[in-house]
N, C-alpha and C. Protein backbone atom coordinates (compact mmCIF):
# COMPACT_ATOMS: atom_id res chain seq x y z
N UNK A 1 0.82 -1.20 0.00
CA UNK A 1 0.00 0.00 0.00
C UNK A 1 0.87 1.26 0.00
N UNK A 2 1.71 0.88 0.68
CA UNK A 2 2.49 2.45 0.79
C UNK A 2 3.80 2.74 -0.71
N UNK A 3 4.06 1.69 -1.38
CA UNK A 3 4.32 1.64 -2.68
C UNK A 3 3.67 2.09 -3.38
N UNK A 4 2.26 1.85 -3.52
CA UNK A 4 0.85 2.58 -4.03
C UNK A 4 0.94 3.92 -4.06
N UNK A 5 1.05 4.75 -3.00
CA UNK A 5 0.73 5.83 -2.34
C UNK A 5 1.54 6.66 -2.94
N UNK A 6 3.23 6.21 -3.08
CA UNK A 6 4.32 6.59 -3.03
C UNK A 6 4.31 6.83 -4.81
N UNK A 7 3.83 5.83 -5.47
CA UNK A 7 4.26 5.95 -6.65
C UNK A 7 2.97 6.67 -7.40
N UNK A 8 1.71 6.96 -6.87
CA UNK A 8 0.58 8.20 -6.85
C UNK A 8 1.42 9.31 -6.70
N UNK A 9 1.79 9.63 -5.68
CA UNK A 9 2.64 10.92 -5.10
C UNK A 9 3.51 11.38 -6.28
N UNK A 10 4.25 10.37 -6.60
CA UNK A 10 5.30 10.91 -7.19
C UNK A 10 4.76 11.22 -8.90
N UNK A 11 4.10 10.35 -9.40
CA UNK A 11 2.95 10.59 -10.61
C UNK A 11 2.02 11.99 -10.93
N UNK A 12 1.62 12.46 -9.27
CA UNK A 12 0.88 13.40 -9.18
C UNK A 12 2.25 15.17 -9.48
N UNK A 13 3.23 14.92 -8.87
CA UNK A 13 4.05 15.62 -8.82
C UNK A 13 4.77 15.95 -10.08
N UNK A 14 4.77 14.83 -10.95
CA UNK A 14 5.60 15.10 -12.48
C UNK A 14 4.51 15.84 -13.45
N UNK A 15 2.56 15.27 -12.82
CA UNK A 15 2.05 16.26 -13.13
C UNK A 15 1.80 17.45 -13.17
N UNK A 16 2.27 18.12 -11.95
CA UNK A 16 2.06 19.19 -11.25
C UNK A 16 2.92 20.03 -12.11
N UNK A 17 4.35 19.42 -12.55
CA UNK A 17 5.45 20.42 -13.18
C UNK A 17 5.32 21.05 -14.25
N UNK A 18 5.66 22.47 -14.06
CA UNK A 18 5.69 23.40 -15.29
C UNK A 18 6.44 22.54 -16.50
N UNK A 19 5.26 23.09 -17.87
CA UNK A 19 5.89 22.62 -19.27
C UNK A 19 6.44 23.55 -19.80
N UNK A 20 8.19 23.96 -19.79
CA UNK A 20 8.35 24.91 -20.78
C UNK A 20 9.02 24.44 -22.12
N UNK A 21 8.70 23.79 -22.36
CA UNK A 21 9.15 23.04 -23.83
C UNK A 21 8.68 24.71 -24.43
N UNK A 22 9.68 24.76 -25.55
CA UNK A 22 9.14 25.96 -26.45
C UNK A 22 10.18 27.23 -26.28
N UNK A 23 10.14 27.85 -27.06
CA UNK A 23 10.94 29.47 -27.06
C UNK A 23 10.40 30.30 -25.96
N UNK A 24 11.88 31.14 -25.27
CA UNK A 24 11.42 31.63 -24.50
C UNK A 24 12.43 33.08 -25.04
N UNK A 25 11.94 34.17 -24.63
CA UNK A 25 13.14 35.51 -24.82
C UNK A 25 13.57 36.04 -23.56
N UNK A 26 14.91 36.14 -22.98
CA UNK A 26 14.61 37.12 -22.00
C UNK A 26 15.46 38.09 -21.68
N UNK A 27 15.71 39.10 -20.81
CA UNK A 27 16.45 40.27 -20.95
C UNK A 27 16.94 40.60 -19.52
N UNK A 28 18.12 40.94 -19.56
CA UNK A 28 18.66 41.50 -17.95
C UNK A 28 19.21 42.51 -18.22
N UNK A 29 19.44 43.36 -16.86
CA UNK A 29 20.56 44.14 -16.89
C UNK A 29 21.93 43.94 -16.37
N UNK A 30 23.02 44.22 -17.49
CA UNK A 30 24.31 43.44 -16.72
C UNK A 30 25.48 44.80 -16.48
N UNK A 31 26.71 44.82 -16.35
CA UNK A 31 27.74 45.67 -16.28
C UNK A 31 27.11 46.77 -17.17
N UNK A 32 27.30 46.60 -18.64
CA UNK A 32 27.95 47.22 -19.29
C UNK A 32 26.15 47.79 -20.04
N UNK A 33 25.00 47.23 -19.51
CA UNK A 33 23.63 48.18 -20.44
C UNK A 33 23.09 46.35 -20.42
N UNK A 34 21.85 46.21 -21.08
CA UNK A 34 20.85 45.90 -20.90
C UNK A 34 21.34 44.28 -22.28
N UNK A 35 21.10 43.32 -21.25
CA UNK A 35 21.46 42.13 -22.52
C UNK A 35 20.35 41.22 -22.93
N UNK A 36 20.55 40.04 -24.04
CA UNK A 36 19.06 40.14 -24.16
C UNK A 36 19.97 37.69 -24.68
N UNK A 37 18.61 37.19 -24.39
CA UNK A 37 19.14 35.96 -24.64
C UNK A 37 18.10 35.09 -24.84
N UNK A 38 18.15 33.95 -25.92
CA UNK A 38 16.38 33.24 -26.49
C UNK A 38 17.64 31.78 -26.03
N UNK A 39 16.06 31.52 -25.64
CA UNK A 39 16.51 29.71 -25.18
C UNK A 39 15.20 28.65 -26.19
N UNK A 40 15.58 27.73 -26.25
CA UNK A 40 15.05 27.13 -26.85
C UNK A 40 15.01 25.66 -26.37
N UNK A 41 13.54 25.69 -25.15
CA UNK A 41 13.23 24.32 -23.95
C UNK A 41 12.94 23.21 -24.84
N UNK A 42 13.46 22.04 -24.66
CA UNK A 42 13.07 20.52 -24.45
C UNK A 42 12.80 19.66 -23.25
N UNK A 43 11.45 19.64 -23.22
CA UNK A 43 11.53 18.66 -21.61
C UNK A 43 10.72 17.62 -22.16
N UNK A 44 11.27 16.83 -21.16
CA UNK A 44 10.50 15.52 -20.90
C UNK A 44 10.44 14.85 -19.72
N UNK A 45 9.51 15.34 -19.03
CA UNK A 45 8.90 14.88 -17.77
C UNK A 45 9.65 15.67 -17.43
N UNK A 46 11.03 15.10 -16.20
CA UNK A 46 11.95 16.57 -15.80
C UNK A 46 12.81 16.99 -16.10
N UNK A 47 13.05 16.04 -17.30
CA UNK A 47 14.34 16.72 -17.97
C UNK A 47 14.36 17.49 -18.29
N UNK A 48 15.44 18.34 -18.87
CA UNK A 48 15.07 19.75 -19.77
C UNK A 48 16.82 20.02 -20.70
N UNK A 49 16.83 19.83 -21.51
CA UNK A 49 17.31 20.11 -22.65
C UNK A 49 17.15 21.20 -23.81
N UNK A 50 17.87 21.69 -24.60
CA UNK A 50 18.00 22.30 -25.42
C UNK A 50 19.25 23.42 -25.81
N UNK A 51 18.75 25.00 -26.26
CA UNK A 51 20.24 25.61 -26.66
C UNK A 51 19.79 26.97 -25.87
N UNK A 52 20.19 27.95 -25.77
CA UNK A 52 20.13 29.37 -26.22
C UNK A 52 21.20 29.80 -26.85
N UNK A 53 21.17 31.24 -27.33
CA UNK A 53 22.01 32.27 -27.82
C UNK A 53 22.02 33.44 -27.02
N UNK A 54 22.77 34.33 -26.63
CA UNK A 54 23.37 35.73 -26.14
C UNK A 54 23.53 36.21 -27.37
N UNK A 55 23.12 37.74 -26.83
CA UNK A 55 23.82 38.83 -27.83
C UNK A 55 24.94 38.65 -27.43
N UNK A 56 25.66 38.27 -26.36
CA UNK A 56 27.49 38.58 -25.53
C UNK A 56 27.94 37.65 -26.24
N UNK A 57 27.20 36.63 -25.99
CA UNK A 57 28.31 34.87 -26.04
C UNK A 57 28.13 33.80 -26.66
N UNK A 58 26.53 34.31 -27.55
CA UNK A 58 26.66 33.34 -28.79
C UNK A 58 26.02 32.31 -28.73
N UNK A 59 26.08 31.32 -29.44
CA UNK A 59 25.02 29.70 -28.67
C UNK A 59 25.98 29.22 -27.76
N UNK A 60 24.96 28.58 -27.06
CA UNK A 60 25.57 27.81 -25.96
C UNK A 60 24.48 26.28 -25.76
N UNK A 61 24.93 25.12 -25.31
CA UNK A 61 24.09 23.79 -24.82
C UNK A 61 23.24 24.32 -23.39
N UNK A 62 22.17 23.69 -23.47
CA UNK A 62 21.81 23.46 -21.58
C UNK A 62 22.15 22.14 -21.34
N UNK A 63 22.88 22.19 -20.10
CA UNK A 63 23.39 20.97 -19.18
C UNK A 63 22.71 21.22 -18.46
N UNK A 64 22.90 19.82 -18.10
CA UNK A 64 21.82 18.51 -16.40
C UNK A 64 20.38 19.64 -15.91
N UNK A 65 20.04 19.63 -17.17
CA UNK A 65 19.06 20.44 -16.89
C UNK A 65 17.55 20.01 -16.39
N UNK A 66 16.91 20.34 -15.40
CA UNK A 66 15.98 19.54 -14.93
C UNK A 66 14.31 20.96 -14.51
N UNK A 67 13.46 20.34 -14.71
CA UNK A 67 12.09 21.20 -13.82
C UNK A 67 11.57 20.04 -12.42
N UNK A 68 11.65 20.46 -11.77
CA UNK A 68 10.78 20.09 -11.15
C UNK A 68 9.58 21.31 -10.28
N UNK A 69 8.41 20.98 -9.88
CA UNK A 69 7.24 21.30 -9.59
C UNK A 69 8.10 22.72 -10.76
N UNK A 70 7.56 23.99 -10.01
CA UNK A 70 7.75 25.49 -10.66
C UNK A 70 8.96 25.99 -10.57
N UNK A 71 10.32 24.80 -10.30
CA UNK A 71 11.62 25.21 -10.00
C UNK A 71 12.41 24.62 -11.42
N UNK A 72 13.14 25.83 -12.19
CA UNK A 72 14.13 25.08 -13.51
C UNK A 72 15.92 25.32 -12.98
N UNK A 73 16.33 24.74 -13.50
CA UNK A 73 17.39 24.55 -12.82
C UNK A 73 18.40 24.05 -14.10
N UNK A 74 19.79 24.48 -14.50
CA UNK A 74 20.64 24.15 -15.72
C UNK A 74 21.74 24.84 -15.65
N UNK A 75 22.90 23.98 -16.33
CA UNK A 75 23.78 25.23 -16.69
C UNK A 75 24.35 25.42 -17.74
N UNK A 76 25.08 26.52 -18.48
CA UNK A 76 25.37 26.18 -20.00
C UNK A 76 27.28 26.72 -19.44
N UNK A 77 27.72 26.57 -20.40
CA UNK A 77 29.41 26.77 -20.59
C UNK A 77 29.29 28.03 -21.69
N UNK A 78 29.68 29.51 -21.92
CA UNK A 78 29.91 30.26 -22.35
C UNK A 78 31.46 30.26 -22.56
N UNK A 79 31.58 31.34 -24.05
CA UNK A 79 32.83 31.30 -23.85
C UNK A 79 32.72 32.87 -24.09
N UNK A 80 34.09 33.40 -23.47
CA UNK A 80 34.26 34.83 -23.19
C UNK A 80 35.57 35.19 -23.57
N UNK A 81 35.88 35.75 -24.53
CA UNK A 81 37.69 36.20 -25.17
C UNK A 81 38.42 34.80 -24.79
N UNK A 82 37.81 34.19 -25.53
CA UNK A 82 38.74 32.62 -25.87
C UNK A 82 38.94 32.12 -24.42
N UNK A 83 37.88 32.30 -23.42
CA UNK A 83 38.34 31.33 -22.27
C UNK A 83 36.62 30.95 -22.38
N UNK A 84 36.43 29.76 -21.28
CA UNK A 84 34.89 28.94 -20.87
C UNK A 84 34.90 29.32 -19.86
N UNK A 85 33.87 29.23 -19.46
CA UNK A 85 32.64 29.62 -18.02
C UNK A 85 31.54 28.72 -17.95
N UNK A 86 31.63 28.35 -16.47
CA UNK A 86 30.21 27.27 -16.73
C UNK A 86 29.24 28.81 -15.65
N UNK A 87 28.32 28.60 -16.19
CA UNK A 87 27.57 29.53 -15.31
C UNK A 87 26.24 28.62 -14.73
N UNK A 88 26.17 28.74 -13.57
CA UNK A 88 24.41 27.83 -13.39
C UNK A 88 23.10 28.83 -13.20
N UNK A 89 22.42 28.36 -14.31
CA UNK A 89 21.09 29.35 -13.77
C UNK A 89 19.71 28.63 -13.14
N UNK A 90 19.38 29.11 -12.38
CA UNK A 90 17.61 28.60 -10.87
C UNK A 90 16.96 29.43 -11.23
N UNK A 91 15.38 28.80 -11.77
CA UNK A 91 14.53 29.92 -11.83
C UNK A 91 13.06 29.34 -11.39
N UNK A 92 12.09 30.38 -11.69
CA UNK A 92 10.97 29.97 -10.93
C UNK A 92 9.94 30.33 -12.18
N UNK A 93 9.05 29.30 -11.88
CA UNK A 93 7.86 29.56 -13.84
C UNK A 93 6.97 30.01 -12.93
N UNK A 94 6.06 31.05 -13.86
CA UNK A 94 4.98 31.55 -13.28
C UNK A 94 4.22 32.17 -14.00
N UNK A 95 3.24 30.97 -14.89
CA UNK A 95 2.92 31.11 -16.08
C UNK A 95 3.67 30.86 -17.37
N UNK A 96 3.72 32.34 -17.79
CA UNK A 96 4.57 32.27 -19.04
C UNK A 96 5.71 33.32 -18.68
N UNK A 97 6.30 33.06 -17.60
CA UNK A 97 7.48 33.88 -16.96
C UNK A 97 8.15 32.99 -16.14
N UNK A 98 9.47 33.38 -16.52
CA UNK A 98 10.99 32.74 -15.81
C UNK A 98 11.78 33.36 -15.19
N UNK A 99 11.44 33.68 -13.89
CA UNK A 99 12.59 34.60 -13.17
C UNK A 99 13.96 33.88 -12.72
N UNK A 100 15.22 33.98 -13.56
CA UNK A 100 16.14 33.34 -13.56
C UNK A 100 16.77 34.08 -12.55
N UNK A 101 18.03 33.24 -11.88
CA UNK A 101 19.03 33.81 -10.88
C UNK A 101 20.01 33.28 -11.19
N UNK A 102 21.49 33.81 -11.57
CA UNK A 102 22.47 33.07 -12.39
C UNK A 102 23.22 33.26 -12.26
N UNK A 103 24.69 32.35 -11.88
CA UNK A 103 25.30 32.28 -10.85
C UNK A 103 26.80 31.91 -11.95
N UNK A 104 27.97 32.63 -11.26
CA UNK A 104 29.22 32.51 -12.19
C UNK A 104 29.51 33.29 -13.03
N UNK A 105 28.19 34.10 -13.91
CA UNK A 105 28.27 34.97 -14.88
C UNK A 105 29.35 36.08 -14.51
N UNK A 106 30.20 36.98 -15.66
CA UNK A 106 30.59 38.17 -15.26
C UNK A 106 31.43 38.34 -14.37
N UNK A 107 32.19 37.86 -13.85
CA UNK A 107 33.33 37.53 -12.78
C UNK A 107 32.63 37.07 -11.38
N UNK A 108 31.65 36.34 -11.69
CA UNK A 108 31.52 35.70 -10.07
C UNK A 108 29.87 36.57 -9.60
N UNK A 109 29.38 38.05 -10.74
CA UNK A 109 28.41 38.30 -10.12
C UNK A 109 27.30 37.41 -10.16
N UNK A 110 26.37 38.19 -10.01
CA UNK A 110 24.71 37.00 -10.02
C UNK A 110 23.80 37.94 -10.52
N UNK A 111 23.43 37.80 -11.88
CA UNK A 111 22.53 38.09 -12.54
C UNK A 111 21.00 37.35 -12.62
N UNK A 112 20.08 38.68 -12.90
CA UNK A 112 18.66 38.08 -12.83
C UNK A 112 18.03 38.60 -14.37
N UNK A 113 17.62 37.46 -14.64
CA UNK A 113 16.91 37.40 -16.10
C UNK A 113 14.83 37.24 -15.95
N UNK A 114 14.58 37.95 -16.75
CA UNK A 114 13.37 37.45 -16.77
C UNK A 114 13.15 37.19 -18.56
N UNK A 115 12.43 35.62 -18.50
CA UNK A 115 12.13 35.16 -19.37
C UNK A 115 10.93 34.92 -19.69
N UNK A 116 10.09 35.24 -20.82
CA UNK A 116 9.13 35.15 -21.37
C UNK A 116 8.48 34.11 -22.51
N UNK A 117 7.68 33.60 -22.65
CA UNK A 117 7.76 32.85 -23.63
C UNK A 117 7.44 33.64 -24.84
N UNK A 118 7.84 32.76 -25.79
CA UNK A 118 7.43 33.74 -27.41
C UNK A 118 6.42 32.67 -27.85
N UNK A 119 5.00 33.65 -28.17
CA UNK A 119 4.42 32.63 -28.65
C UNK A 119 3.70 32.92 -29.77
């Protein structure tokens, strides 16, 4: 019974999770004026896969990228005057909005993105 319960629970929960499969655009403010970056989601169940592009840094992969319930979570490797950066970005869906928090970028600051979907 409690196998039952457990594997309801956990069924109910992969339901519960935000779908952002699909284009998203979004824009921060960083050092130097206002930057702008499109991702392009693949999920499945909690995985989450796919690419974006920067106006700064160009395409980049998403790594070990995962959603669970309204929490996304990934990181991509940028490259910056011929060196790499892994940067990790945490965000929160809310709707058709992604408030990212992103960590490594820019010498160590922490940038906040908000992402939108394009639809």
């Amino acid at each position: 019974m409690k196998r039952l319960l457990a594997l309801i629970a956990i069924t109910a929960m992969a339901a519960l999770a935000a779908d952002i499969t699909g284009n998203w655009k979004a824009t921060a403010e960083g050092p130097n004026g206002a930057m702008q970056r499109t991702f392009v989601f693949k999920q499945e169940g909690t995985k989450l896969t796919g690419e974006t592009v920067s106006s700064m840094f160009g395409k980049s992969a998403i790594n070990d990228g995962k959603v669970e319930g309204d929490t996304v979570t990934f990181s991509l490797v940028i490259k910056f005057q011929d060196n790499e950066m892994k940067v990790n970005y945490k965000g929160k869906v809310n709707g058709d909005e992604i408030k990212f928090t992103v960590e490594g970028a820019m010498g160590g600051q922490t940038i906040e993105w908000l992402a939108k979907r394009d639809k």
